[in-house]
N, C-alpha and C. Protein backbone atom coordinates (compact mmCIF):
# COMPACT_ATOMS: atom_id res chain seq x y z
N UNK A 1 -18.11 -27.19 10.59
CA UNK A 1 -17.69 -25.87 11.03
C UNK A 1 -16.17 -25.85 11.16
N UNK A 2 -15.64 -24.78 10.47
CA UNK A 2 -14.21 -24.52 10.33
C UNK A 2 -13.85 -23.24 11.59
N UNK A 3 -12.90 -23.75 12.44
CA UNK A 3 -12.43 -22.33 13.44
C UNK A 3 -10.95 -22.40 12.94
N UNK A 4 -10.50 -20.92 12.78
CA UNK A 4 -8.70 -20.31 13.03
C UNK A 4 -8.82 -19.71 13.79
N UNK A 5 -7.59 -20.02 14.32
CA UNK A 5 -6.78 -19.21 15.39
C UNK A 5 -5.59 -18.87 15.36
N UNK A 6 -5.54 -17.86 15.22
CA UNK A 6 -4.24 -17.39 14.86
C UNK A 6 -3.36 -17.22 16.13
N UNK A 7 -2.00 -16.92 16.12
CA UNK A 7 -1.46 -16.64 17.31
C UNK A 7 0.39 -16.22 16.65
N UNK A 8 0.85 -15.19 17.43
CA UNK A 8 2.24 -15.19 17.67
C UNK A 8 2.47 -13.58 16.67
N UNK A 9 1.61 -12.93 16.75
CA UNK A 9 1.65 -11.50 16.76
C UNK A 9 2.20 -10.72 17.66
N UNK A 10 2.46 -9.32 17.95
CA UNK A 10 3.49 -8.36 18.46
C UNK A 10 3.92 -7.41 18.39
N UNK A 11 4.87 -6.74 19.05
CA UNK A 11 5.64 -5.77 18.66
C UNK A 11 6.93 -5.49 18.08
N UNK A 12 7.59 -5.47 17.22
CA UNK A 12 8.86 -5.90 16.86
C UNK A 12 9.74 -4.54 16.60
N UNK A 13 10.95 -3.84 16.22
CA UNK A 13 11.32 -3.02 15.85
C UNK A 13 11.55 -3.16 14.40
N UNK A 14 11.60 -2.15 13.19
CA UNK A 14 11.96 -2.81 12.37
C UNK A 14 13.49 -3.35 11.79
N UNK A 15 13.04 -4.22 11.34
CA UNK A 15 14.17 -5.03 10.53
C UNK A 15 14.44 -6.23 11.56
N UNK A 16 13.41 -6.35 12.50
CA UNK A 16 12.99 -7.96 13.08
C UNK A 16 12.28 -8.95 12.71
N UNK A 17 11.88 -9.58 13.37
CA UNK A 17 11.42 -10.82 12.78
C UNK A 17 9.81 -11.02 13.39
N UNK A 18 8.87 -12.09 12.66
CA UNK A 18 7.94 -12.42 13.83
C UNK A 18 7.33 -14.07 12.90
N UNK A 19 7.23 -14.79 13.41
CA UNK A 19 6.20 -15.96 13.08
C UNK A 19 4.97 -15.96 13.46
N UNK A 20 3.81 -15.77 12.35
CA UNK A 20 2.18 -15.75 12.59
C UNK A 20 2.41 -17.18 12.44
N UNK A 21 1.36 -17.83 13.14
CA UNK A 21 0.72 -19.43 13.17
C UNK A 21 -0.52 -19.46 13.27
N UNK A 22 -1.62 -20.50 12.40
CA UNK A 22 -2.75 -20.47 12.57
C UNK A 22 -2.78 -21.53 12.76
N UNK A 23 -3.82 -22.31 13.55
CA UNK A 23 -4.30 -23.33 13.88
C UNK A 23 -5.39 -23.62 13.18
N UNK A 24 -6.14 -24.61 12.56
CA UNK A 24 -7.60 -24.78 12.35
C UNK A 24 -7.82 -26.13 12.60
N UNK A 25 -9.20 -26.01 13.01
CA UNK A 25 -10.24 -27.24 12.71
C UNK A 25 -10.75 -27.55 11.32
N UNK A 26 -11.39 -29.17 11.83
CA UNK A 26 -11.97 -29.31 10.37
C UNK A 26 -11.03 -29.77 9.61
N UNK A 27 -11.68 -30.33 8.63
CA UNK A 27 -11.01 -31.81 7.81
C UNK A 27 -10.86 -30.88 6.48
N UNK A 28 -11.50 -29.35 6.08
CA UNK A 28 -11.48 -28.81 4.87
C UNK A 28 -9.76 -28.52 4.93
N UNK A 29 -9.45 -28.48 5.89
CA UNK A 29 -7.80 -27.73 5.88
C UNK A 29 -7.25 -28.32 4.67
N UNK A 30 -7.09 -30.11 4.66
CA UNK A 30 -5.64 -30.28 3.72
C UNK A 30 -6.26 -30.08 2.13
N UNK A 31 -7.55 -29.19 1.87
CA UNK A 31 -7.76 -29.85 0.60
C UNK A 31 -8.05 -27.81 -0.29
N UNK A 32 -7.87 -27.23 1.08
CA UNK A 32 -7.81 -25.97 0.49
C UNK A 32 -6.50 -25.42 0.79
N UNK A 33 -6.55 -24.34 -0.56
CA UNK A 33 -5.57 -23.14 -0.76
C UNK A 33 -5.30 -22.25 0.57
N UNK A 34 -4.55 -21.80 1.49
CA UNK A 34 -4.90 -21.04 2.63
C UNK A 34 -4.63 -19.41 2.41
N UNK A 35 -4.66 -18.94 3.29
CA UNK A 35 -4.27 -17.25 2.99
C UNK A 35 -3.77 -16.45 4.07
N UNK A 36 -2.87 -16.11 4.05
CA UNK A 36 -2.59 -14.47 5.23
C UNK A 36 -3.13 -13.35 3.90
N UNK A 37 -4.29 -12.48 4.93
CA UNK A 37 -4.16 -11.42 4.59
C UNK A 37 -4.19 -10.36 5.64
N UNK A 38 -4.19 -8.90 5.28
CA UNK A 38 -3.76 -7.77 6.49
C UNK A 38 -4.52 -7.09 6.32
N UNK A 39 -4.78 -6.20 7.29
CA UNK A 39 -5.51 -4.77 7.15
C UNK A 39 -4.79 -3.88 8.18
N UNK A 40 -4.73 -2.65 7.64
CA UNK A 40 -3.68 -1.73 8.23
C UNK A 40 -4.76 -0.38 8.48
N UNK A 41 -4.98 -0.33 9.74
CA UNK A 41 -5.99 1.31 9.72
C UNK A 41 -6.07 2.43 8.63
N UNK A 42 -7.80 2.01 8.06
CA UNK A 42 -8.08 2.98 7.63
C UNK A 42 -7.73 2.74 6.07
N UNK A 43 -7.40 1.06 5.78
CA UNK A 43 -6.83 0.81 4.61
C UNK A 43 -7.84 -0.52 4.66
N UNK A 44 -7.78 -1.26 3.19
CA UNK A 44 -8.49 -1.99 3.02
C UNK A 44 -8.08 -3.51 3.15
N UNK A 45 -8.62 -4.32 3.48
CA UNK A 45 -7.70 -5.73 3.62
C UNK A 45 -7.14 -6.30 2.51
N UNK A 46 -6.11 -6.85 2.41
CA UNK A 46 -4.76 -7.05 1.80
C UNK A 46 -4.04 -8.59 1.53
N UNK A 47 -4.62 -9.06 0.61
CA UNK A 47 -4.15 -10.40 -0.01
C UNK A 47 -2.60 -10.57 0.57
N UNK A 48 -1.84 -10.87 1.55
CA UNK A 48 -0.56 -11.28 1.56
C UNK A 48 0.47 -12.40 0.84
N UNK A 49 -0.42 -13.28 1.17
CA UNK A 49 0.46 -14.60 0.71
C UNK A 49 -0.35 -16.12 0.77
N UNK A 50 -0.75 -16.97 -0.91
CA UNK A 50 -1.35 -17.86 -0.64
C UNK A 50 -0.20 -19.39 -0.67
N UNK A 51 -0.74 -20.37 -0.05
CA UNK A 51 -0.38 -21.50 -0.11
C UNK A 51 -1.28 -23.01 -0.51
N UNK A 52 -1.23 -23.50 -1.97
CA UNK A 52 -1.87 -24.24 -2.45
C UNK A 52 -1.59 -25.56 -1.37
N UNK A 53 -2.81 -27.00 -1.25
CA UNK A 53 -2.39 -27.80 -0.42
C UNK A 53 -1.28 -28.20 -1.05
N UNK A 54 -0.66 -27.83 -2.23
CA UNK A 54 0.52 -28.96 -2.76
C UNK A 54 1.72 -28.25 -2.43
N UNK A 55 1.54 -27.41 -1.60
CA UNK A 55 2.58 -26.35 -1.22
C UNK A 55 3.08 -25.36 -2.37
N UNK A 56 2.14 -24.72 -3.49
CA UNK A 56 2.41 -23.74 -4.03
C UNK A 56 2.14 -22.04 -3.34
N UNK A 57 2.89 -21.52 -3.60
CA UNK A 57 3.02 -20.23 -2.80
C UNK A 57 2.99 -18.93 -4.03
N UNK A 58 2.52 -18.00 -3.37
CA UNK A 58 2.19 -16.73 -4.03
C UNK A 58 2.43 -15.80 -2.92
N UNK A 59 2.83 -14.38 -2.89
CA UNK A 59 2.93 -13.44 -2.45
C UNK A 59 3.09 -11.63 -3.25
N UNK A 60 2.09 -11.05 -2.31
CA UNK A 60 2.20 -10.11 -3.04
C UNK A 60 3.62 -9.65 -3.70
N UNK A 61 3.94 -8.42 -3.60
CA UNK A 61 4.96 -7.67 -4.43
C UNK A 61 5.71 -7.12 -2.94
N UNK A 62 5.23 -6.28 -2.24
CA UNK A 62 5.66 -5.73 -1.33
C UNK A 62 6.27 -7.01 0.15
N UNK A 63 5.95 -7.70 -0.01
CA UNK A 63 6.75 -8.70 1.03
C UNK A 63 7.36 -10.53 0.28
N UNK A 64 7.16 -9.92 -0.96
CA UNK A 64 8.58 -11.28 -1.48
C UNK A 64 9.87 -10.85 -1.18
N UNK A 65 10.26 -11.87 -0.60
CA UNK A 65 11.93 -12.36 -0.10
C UNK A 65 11.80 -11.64 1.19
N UNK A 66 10.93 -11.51 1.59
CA UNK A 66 10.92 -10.86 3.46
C UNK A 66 10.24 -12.26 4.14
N UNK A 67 8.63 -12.48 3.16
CA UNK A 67 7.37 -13.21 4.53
C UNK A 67 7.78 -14.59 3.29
N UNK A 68 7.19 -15.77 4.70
CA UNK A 68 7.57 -16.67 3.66
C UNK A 68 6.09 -17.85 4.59
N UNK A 69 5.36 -18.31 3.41
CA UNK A 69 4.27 -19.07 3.70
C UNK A 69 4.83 -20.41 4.02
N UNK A 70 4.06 -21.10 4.80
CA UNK A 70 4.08 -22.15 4.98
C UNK A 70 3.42 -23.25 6.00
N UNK A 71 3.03 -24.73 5.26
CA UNK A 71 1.94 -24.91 6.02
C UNK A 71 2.09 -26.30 6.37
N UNK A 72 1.32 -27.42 7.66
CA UNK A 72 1.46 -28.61 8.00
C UNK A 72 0.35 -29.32 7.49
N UNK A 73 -0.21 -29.89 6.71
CA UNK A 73 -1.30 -30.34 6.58
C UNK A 73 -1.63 -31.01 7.60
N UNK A 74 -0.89 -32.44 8.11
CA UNK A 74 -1.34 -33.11 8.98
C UNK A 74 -1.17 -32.45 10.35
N UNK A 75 -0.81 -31.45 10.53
CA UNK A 75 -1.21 -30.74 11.75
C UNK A 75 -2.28 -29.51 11.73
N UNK A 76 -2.45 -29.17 10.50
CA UNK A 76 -3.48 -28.20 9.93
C UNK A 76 -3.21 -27.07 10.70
N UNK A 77 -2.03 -27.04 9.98
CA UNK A 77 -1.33 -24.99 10.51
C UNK A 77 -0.44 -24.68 9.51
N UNK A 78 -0.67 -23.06 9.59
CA UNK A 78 -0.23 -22.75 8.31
C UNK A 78 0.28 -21.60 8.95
N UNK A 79 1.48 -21.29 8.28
CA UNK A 79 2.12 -19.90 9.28
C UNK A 79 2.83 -19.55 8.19
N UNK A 80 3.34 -18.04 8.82
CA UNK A 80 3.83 -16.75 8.28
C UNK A 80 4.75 -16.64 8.92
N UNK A 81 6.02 -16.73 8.32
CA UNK A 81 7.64 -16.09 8.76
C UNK A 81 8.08 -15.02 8.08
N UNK A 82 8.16 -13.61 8.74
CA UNK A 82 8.13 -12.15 8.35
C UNK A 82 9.33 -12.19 9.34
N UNK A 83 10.15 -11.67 7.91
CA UNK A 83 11.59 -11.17 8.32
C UNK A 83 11.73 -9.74 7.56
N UNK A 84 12.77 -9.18 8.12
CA UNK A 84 12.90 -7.63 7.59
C UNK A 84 11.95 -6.76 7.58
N UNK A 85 11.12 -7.14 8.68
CA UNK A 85 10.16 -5.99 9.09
C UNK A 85 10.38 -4.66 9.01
N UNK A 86 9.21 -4.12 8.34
CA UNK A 86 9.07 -2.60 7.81
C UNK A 86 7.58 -2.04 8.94
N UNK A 87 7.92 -1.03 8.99
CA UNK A 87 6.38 -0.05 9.26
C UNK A 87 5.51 0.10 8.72
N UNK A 88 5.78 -0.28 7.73
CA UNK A 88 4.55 -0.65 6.89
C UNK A 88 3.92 -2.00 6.48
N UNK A 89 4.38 -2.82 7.35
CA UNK A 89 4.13 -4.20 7.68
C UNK A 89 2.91 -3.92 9.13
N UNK A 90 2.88 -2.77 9.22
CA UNK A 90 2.07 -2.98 10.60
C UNK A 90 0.43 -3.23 10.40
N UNK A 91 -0.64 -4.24 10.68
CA UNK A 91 -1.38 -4.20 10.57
C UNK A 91 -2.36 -5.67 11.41
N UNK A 92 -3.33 -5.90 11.22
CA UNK A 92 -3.71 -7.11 11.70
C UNK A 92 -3.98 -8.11 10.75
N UNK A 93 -3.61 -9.10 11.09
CA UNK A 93 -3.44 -10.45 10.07
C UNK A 93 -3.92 -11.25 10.57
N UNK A 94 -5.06 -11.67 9.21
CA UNK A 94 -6.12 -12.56 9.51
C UNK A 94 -5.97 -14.00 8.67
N UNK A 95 -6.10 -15.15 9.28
CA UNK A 95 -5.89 -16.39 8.61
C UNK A 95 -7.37 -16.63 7.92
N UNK A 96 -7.17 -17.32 6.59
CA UNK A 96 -8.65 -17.62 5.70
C UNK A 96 -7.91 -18.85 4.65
N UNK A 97 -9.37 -19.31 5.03
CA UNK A 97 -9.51 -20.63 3.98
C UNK A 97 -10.06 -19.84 2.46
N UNK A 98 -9.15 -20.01 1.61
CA UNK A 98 -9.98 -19.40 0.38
C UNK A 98 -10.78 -20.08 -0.48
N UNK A 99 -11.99 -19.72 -0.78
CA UNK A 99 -12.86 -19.70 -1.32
C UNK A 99 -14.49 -19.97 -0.45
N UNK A 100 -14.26 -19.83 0.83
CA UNK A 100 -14.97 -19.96 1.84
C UNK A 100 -15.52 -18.49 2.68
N UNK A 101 -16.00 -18.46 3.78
CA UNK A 101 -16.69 -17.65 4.45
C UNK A 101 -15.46 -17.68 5.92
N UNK A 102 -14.65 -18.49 5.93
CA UNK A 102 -13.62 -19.03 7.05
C UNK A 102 -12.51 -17.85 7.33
N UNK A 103 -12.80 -17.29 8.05
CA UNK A 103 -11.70 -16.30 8.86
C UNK A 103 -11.30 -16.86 10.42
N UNK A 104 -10.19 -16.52 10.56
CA UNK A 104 -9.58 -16.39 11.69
C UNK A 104 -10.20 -14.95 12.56
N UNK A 105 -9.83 -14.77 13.87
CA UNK A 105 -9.83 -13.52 14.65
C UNK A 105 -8.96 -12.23 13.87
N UNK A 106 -7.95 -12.73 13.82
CA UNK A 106 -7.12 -11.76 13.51
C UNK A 106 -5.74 -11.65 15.04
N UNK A 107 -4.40 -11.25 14.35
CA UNK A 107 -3.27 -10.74 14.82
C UNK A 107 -3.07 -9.60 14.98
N UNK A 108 -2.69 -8.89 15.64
CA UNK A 108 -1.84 -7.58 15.73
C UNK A 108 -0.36 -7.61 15.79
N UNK A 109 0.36 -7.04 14.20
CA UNK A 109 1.74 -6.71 14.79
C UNK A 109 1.66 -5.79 14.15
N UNK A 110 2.73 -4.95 15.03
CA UNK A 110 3.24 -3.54 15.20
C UNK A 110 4.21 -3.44 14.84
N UNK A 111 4.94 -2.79 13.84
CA UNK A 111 6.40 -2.75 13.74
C UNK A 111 6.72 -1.67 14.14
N UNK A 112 7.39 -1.06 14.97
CA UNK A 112 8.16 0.15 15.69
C UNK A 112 9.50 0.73 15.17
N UNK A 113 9.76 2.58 14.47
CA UNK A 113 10.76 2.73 13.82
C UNK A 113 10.97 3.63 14.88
């Protein structure tokens, strides 16, 4: 059994900053791909940004050169550094092991204009 926990969500104004961090259990961490994705009310959830265990990175279109992935294997955390926050960054962000059934709770940040 795999648990995330995410943590370090908020309120920010935009053109601030915020660091998401997930925590997980479980030994699957160093051997999978990880994921931030979002969901924004009333919209559908939202591939953000993956990180291969070899530290390859992908991100959508709308937050390259803002969010930047990155992950510890031997501490099995993988976090999100979102800079230049927009309002349209506002949504809840959920940590996932991809290709699994493995979600996190989910984050709330708010960006405020």
């Amino acid at each position: 059994q795999v648990q995330l926990v995410e943590s370090g969500g908020g309120l920010v104004q935009v053109g601030g900053s915020l660091r998401l961090s997930c925590a997980a259990s479980g030994s699957i961490f160093s051997l999978n791909t990880m994921a931030w994705y979002r969901q924004a009310p009333g919209k559908q959830r939202e591939l953000v940004a993956t990180i291969t265990r070899y530290g390859t990175t992908n991100y959508v279109d709308s937050v390259k050169g803002r969010f930047t992935i990155s992950r510890d294997n031997a501490k099995n955390t993988v976090s999100l550094q979102m800079n230049v926050l927009k309002a349209e960054d506002t949504a809840v962000y959920y940590c996932h092991v991809s290709l699994t059934n493995y979600w996190g709770q989910g984050t709330q940040v708010t960006v405020s204009s």
